[in-house]
N, C-alpha and C. Protein backbone atom coordinates (compact mmCIF):
# COMPACT_ATOMS: atom_id res chain seq x y z
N UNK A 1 -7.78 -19.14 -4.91
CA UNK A 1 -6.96 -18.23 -4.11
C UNK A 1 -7.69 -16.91 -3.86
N UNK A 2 -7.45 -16.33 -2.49
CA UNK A 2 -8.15 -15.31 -2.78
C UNK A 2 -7.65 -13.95 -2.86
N UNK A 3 -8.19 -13.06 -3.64
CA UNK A 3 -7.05 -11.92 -4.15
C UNK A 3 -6.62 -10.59 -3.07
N UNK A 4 -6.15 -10.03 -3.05
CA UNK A 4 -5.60 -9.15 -2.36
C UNK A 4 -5.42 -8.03 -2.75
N UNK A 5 -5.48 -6.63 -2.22
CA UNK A 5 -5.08 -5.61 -3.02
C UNK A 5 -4.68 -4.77 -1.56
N UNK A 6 -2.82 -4.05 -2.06
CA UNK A 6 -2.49 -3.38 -0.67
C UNK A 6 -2.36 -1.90 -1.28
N UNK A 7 -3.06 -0.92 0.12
CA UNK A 7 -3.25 0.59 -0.15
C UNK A 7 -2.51 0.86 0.79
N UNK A 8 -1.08 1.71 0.33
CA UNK A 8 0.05 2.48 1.25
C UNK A 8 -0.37 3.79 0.99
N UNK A 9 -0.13 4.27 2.38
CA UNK A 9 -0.37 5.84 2.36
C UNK A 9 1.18 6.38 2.57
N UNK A 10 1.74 7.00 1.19
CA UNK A 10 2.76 7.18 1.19
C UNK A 10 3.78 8.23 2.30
N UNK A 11 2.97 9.23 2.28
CA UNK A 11 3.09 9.59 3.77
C UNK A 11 3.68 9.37 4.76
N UNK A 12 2.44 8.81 5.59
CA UNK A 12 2.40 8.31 6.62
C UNK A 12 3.44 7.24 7.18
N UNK A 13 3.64 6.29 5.63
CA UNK A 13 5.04 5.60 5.62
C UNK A 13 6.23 6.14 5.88
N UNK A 14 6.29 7.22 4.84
CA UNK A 14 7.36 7.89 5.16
C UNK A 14 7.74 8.76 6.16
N UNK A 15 6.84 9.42 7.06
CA UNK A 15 7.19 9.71 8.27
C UNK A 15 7.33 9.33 9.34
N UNK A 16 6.72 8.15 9.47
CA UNK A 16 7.49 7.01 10.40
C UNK A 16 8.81 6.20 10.07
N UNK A 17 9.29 5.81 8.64
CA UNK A 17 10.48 5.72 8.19
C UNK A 17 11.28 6.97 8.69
N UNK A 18 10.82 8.10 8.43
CA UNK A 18 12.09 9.40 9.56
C UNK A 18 12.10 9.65 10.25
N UNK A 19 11.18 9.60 11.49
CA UNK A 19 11.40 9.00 12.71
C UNK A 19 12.25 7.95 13.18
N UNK A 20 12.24 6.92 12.54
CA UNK A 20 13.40 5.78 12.99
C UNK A 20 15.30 6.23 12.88
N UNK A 21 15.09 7.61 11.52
CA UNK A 21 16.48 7.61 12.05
C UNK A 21 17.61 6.52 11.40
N UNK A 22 16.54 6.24 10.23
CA UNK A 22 17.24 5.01 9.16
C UNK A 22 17.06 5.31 7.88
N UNK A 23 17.58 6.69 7.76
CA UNK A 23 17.13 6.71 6.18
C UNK A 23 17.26 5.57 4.88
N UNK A 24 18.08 4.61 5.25
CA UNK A 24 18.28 3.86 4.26
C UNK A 24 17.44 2.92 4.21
N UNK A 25 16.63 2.81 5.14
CA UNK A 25 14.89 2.29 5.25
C UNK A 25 14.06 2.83 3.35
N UNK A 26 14.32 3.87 3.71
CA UNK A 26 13.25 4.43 2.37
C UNK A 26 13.16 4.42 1.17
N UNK A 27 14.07 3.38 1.24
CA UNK A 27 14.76 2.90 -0.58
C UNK A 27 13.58 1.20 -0.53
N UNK A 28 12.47 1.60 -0.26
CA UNK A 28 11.49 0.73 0.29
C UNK A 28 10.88 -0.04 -0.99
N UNK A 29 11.25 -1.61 -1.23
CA UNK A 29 10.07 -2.23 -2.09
C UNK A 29 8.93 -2.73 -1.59
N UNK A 30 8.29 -1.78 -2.38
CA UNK A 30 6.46 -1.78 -1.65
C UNK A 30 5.89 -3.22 -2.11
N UNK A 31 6.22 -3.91 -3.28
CA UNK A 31 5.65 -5.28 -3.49
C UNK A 31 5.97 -6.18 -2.38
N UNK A 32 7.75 -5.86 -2.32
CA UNK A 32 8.02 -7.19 -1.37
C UNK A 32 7.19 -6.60 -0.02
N UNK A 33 7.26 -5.68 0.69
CA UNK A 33 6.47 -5.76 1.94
C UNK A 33 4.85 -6.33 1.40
N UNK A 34 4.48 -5.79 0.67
CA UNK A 34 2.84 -6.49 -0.33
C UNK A 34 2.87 -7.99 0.27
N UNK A 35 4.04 -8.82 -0.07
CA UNK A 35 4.21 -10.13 -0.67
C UNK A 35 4.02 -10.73 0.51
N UNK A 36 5.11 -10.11 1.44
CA UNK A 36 5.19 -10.31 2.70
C UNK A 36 4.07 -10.48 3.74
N UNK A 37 2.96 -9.67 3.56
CA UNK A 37 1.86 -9.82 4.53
C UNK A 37 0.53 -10.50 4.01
N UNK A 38 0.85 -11.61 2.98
CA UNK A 38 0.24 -12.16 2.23
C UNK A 38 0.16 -13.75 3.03
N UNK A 39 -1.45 -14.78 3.48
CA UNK A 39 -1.46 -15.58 3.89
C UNK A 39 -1.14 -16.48 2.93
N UNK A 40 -1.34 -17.79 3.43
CA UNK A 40 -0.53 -18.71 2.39
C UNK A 40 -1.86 -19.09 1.35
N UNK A 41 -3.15 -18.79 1.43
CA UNK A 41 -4.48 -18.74 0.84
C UNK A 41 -4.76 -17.35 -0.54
N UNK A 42 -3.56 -16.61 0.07
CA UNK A 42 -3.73 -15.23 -0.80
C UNK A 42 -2.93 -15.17 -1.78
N UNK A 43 -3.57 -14.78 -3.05
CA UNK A 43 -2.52 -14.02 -4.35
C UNK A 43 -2.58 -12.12 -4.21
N UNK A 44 -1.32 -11.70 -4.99
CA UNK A 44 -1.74 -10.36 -4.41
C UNK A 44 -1.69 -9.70 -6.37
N UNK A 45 -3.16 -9.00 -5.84
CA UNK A 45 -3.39 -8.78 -7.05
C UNK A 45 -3.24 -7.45 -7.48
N UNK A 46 -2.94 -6.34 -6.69
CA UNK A 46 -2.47 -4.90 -6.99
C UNK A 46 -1.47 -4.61 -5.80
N UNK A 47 -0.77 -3.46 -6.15
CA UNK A 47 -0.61 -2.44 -4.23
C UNK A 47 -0.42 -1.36 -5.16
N UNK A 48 -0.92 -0.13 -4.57
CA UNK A 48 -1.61 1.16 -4.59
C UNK A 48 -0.90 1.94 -3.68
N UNK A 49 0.17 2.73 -4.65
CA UNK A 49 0.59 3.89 -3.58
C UNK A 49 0.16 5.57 -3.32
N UNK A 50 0.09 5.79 -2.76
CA UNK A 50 -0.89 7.13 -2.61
C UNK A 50 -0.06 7.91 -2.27
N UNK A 51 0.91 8.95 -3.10
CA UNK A 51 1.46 10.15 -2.07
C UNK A 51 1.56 11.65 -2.79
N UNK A 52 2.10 12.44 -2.87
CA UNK A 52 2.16 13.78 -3.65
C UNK A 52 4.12 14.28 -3.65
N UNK A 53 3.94 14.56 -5.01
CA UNK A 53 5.30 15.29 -5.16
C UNK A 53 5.62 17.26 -4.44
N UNK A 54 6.54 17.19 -3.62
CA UNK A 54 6.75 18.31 -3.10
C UNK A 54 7.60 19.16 -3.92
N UNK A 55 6.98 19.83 -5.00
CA UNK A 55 7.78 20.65 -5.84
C UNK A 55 8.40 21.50 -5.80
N UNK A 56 7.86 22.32 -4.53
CA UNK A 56 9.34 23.53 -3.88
C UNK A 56 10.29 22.72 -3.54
N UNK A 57 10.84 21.44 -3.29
CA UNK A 57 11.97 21.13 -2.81
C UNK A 57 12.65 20.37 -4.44
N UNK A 58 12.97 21.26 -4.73
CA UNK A 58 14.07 20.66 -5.97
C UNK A 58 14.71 19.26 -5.90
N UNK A 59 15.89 19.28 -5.06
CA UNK A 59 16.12 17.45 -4.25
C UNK A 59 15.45 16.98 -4.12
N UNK A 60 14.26 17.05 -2.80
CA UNK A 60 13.52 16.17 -2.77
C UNK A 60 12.33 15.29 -3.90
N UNK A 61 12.06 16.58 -4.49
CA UNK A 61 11.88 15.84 -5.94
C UNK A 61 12.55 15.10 -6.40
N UNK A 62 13.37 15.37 -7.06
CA UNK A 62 14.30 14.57 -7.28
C UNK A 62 14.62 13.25 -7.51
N UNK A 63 14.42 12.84 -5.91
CA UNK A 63 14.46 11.45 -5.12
C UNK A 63 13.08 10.86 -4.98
N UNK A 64 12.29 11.74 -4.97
CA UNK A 64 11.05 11.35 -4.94
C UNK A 64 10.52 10.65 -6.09
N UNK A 65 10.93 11.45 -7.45
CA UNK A 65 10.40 10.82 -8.28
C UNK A 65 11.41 9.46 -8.70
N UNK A 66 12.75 9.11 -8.68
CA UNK A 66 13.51 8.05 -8.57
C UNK A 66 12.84 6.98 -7.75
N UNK A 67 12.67 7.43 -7.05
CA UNK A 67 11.88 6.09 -5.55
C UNK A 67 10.30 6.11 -6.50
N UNK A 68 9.95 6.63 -7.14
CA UNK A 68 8.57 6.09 -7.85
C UNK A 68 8.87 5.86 -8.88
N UNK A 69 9.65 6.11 -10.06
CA UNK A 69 10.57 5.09 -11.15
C UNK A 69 10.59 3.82 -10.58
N UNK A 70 11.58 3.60 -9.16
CA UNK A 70 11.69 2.27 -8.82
C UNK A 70 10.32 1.53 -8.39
N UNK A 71 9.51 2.28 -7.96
CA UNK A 71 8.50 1.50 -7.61
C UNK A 71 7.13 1.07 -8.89
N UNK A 72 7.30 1.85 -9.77
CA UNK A 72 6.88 1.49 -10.88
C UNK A 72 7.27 0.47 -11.75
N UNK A 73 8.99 0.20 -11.36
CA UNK A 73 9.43 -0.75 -12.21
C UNK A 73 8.88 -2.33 -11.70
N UNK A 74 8.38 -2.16 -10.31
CA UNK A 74 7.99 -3.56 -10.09
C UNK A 74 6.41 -4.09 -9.80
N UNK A 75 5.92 -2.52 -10.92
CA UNK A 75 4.30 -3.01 -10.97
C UNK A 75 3.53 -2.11 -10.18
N UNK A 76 3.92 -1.28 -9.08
CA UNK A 76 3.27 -0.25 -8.33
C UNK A 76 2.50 0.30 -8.85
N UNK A 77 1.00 0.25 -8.61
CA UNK A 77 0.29 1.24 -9.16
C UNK A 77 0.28 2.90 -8.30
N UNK A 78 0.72 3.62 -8.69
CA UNK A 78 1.14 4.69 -8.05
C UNK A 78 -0.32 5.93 -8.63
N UNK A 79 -0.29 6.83 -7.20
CA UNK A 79 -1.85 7.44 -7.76
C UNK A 79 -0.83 8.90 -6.98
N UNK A 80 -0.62 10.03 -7.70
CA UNK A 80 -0.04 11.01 -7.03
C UNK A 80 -1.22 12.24 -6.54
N UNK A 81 -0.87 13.08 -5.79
CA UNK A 81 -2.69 14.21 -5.11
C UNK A 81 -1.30 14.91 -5.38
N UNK A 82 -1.81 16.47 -4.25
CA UNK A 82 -0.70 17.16 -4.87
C UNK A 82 -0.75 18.20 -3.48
N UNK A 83 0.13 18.95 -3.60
CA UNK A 83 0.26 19.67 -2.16
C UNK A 83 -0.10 21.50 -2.63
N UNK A 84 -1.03 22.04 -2.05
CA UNK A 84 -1.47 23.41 -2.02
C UNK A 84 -0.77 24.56 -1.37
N UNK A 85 -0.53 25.81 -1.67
CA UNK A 85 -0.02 27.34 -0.53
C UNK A 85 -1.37 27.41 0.42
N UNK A 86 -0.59 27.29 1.14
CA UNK A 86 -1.75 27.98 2.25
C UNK A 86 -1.09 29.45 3.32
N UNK A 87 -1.47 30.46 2.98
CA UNK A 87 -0.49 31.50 3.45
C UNK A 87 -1.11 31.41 4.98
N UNK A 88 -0.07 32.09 6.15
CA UNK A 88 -0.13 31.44 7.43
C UNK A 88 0.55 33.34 8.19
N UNK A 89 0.38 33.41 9.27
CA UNK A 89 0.71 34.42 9.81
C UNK A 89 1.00 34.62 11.68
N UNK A 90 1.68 34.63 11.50
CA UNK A 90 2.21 34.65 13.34
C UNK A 90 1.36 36.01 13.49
N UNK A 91 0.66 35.32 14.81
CA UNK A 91 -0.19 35.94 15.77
C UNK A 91 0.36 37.02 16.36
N UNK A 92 2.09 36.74 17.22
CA UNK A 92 2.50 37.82 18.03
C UNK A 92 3.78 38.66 16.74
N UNK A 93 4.12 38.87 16.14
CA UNK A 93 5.17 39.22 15.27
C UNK A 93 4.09 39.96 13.93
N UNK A 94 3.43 38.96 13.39
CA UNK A 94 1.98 39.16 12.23
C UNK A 94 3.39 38.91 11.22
N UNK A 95 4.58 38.09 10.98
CA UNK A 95 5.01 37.87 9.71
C UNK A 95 4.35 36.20 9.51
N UNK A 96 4.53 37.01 7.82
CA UNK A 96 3.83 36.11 7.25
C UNK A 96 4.70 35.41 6.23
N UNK A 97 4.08 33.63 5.61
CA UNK A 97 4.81 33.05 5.58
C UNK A 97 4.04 32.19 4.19
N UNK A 98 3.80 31.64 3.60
CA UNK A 98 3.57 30.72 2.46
C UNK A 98 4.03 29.13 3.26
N UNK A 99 3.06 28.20 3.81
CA UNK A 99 3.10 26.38 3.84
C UNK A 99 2.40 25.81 2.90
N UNK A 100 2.35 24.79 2.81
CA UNK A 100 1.89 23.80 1.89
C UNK A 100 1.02 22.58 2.61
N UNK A 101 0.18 22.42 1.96
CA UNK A 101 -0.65 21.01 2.79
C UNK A 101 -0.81 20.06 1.82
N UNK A 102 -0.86 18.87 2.05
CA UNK A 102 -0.80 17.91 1.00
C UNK A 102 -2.47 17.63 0.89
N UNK A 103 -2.98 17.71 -0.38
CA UNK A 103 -4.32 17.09 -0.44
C UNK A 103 -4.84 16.01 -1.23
N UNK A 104 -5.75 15.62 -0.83
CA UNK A 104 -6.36 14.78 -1.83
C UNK A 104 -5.91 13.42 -1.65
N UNK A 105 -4.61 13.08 -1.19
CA UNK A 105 -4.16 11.53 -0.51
C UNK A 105 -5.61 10.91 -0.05
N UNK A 106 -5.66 11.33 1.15
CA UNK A 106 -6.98 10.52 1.83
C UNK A 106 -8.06 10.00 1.00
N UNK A 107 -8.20 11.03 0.42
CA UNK A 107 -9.77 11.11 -0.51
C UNK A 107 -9.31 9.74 -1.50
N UNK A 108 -8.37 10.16 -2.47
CA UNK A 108 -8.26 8.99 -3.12
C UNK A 108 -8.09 7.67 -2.44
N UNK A 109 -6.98 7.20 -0.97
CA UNK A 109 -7.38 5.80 -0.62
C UNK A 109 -8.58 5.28 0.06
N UNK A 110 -9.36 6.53 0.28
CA UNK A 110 -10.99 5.92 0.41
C UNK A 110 -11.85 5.59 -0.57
N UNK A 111 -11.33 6.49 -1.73
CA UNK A 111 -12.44 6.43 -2.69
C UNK A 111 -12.06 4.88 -3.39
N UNK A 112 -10.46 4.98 -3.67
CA UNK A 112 -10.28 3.44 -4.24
C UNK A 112 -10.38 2.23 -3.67
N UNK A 113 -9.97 2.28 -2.02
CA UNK A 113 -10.90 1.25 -1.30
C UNK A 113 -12.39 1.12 -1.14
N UNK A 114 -13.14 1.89 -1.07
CA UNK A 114 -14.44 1.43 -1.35
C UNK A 114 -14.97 0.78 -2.88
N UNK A 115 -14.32 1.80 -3.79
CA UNK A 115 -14.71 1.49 -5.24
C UNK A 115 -13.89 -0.19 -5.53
N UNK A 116 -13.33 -0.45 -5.37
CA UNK A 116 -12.26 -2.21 -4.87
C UNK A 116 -13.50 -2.84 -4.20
N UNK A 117 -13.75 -2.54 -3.08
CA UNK A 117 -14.46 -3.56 -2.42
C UNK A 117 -15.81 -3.52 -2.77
N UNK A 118 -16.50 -2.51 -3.52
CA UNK A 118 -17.74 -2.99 -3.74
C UNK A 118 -17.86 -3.18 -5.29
N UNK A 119 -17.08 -3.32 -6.33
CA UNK A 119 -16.83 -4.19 -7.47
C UNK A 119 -16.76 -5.46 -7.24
N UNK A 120 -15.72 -5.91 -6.03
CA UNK A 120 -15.59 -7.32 -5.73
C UNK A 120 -14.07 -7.13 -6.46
N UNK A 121 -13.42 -6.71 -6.71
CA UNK A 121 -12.02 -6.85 -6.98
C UNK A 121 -11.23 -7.68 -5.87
N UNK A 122 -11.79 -7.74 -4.83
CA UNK A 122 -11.00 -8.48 -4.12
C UNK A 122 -11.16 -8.61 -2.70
N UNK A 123 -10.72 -9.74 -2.28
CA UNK A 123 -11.79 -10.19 -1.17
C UNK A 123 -10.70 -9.98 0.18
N UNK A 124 -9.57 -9.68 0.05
CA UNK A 124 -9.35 -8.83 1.57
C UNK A 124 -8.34 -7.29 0.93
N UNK A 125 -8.78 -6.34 1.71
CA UNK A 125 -7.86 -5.29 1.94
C UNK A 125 -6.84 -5.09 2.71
N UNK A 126 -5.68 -5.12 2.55
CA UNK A 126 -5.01 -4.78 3.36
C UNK A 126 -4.26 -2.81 2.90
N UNK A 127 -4.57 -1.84 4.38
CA UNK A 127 -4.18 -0.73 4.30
C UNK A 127 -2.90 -0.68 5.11
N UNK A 128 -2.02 -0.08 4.80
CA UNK A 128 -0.63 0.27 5.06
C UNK A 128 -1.02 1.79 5.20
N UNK A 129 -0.74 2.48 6.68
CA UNK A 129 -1.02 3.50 6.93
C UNK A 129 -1.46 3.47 8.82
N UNK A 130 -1.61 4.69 9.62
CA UNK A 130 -2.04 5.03 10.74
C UNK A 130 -2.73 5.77 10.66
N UNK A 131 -3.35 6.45 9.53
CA UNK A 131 -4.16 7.94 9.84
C UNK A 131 -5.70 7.29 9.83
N UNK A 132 -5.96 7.72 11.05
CA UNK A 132 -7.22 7.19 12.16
C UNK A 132 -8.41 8.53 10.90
N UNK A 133 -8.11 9.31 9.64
CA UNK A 133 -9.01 9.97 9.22
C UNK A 133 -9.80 8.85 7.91
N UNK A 134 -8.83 7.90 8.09
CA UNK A 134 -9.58 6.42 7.23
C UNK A 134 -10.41 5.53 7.63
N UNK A 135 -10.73 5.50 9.05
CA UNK A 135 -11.82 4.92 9.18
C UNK A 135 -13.03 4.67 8.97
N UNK A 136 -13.44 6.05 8.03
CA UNK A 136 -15.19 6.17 8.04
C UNK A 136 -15.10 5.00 6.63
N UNK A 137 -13.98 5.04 5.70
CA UNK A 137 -14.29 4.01 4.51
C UNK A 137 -14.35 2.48 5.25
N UNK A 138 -13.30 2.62 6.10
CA UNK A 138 -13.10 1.45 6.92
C UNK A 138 -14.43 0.62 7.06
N UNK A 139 -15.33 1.28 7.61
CA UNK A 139 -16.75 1.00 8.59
C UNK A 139 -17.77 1.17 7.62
N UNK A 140 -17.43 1.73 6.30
CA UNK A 140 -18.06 1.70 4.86
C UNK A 140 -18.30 0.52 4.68
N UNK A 141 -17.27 0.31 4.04
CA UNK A 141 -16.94 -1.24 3.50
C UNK A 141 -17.69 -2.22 4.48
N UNK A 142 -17.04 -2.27 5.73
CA UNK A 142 -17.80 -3.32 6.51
C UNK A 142 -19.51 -3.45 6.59
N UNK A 143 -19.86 -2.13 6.36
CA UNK A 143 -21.40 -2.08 6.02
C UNK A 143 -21.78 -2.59 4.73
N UNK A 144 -21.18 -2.06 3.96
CA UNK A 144 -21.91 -1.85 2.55
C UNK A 144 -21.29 -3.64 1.55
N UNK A 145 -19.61 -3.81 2.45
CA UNK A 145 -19.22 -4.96 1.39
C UNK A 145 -18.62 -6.04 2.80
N UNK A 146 -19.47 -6.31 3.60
CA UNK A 146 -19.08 -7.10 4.58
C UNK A 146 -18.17 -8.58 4.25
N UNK A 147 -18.41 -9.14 3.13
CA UNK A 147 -17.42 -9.79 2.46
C UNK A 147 -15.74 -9.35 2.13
N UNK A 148 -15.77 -8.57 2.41
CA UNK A 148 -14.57 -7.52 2.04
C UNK A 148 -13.79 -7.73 3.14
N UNK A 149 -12.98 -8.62 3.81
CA UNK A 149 -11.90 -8.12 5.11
C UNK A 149 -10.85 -6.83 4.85
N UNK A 150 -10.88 -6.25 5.41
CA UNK A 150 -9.87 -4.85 5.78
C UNK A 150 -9.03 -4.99 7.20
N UNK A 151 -8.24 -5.41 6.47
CA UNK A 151 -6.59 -5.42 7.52
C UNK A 151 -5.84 -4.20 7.56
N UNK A 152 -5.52 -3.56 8.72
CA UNK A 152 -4.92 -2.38 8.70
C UNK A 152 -3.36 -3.12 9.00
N UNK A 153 -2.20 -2.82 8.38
CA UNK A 153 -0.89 -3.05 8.84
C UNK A 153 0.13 -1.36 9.04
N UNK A 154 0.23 -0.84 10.41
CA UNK A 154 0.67 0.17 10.67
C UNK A 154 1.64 0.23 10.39
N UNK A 155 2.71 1.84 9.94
CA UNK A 155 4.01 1.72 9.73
C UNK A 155 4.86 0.98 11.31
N UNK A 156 5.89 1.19 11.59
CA UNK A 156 6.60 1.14 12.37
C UNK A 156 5.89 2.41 13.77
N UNK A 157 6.35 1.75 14.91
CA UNK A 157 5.67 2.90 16.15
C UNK A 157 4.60 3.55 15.76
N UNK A 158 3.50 3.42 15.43
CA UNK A 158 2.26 3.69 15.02
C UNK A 158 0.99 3.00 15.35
N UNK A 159 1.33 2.09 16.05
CA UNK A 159 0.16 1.24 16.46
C UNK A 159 -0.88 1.66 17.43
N UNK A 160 -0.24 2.01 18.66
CA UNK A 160 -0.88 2.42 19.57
C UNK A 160 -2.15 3.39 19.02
N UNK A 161 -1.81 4.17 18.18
CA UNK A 161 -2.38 5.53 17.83
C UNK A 161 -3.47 5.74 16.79
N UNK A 162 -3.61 4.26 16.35
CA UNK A 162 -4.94 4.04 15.48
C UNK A 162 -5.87 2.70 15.72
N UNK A 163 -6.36 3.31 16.76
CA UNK A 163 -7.31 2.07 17.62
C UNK A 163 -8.56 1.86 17.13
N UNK A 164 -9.05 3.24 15.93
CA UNK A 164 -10.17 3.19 15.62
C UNK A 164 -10.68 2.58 13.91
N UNK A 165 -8.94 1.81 13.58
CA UNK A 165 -8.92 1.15 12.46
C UNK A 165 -9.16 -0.15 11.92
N UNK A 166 -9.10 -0.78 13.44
CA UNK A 166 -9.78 -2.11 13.76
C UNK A 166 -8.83 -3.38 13.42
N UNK A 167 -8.86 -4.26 13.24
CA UNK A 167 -7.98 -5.65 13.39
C UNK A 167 -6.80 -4.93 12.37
N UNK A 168 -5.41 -5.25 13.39
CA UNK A 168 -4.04 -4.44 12.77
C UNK A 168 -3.19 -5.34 12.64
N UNK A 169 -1.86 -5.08 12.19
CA UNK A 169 -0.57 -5.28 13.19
C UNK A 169 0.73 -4.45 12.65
N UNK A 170 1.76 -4.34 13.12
CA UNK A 170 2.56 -3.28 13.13
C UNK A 170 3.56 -4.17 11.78
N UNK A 171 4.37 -3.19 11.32
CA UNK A 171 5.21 -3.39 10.16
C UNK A 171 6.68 -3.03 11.03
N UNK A 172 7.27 -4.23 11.71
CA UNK A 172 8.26 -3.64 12.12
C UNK A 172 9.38 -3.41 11.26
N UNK A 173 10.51 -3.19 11.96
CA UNK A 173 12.25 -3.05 11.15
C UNK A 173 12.30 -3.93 10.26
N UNK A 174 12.37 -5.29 11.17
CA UNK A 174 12.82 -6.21 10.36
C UNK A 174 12.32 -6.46 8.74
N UNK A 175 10.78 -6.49 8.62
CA UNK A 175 10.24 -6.07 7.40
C UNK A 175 11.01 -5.23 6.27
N UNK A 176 11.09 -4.08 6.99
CA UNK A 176 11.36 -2.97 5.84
C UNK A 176 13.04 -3.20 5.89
N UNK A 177 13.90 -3.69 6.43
CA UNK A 177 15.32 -3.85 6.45
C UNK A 177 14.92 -5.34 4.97
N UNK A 178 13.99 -6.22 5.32
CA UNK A 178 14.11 -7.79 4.29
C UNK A 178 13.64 -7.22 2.82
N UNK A 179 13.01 -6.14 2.73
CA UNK A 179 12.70 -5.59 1.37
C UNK A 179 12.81 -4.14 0.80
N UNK A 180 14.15 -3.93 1.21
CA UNK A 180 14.69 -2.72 0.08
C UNK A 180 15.02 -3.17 -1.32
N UNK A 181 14.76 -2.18 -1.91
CA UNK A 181 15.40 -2.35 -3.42
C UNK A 181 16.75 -2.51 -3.17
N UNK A 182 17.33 -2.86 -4.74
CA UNK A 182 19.00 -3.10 -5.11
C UNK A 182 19.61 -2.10 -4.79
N UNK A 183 20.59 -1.20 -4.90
CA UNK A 183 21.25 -0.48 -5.17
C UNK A 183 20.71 0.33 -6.68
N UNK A 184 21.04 -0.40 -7.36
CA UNK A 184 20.62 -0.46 -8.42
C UNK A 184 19.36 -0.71 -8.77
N UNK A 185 18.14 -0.26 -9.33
CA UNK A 185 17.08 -0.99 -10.09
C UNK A 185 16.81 -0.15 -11.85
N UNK A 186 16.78 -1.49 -12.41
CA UNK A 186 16.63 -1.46 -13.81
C UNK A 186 15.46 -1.42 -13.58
N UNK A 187 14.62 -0.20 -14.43
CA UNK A 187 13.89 0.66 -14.88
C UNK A 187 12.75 0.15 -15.43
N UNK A 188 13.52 0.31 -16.53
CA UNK A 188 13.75 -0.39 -18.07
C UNK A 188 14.76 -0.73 -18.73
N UNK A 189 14.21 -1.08 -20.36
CA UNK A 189 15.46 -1.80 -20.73
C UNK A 189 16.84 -0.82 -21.31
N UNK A 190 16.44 0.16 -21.21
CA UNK A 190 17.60 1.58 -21.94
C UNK A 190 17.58 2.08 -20.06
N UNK A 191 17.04 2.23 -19.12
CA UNK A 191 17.11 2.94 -18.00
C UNK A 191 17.87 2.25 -16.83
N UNK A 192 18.77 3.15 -15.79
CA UNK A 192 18.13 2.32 -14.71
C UNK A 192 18.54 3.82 -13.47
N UNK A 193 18.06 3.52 -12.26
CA UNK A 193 17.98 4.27 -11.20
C UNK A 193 18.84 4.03 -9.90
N UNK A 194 19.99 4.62 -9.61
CA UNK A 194 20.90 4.57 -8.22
C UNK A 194 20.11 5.00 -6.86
N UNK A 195 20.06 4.24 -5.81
CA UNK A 195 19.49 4.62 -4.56
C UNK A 195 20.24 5.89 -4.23
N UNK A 196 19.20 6.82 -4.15
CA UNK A 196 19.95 8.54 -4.07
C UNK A 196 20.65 8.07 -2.68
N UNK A 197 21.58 9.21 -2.98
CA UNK A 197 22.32 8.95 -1.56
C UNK A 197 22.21 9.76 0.18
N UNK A 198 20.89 10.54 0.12
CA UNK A 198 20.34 10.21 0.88
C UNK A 198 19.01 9.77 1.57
N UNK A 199 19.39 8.18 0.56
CA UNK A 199 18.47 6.48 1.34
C UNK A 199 19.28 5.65 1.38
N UNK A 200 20.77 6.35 1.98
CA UNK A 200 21.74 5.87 2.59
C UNK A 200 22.10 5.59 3.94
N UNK A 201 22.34 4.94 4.81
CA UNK A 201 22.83 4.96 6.48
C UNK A 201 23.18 6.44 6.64
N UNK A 202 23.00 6.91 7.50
CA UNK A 202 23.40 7.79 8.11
C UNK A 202 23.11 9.22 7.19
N UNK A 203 21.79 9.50 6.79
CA UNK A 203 21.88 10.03 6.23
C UNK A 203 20.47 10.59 5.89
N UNK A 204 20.40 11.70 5.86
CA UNK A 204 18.70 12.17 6.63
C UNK A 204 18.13 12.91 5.05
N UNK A 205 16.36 13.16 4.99
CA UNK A 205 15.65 13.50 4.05
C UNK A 205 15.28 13.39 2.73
N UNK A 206 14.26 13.47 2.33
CA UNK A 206 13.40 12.96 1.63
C UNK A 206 14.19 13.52 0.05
């Protein structure tokens, strides 16, 4: 069989999940979509989530770290970067303001897709993600571990917009509607975690 290993850019997932306007999309099991884009030749031998906790938002923490409880409970290898101040200043007014940029995501799903494919850990990649700033590992790999297939599978409405990622295909609704978590997911064996309630219908943010 041959093994598999899937790299989600947590992100990127998730901002095309809020775009759709379905928050109850984001109560997302990352194995079963894993499982799901698996040929009938393939075992899947990791999935790798890549995202950063937003610590000024109290809630969103919150939920954030619940939705990675749950995704830990079913084997996720989860890799967190972290988000920086970057102070910012209007040009016509000059007030000034404190944003945040998330870093280090990228870096790590290049560094762990290349370091994967040229161990030989596994003989196709599949990346979950649109950000066209992953290509240079992309075209790495194909140089350096040409044995290595790299499948890009885009979130939802994202396709068009990463042409330079090479053989794709889109992750529609139906996908992410066939593999949400329970309501419920047991943890562990003393734990368990309620889908916050808003990764409910009708019901907006992170």
């Amino acid at each position: 069989m041959r093994k598999v290993i899937v790299y989600v850019d947590g992100f990127n997932l998730y901002h095309a999940i809020e775009q759709l306007k379905r928050p109850e999309l984001k109560w997302l099991n990352l194995r079963a979509v894993a499982e799901g884009l698996l040929r009938k030749d393939e075992v899947l031998k990791s999935v790798k989530y890549f995202s950063a906790y937003a610590t000024w938002k109290p809630d969103g923490l919150s939920r954030h770290k619940a939705y990675v409880a749950a995704l830990r409970s079913v084997g996720i290898d989860v890799h967190l970067g972290q988000f920086k101040e970057k102070p910012r200043r209007c040009r016509s007014c000059n007030q000034r303001w404190t944003s945040h940029e998330e870093k280090e995501t990228d870096v790590q799903i290049a560094v762990h897709m290349v370091s994967d494919a040229l161990a030989g850990a596994c003989d196709r990649i599949i990346l979950i993600s649109a950000d066209t700033d992953l290509a240079p590992p992309i075209k790495m790999i194909a140089q350096l571990a040409p044995h290595v297939e790299v499948f890009v599978a885009t979130p939802p409405n994202r396709y068009k917009i990463c042409r330079a990622l090479g053989p794709k295909m889109q992750i529609g609704t139906e996908r992410l509607e066939a593999a949400q978590f329970a309501d419920i997911v047991q943890v562990d064996s003393e734990r368990s975690i309620e889908r916050p309630a808003n990764f409910r219908a009708n019901r907006r943010g992170l």
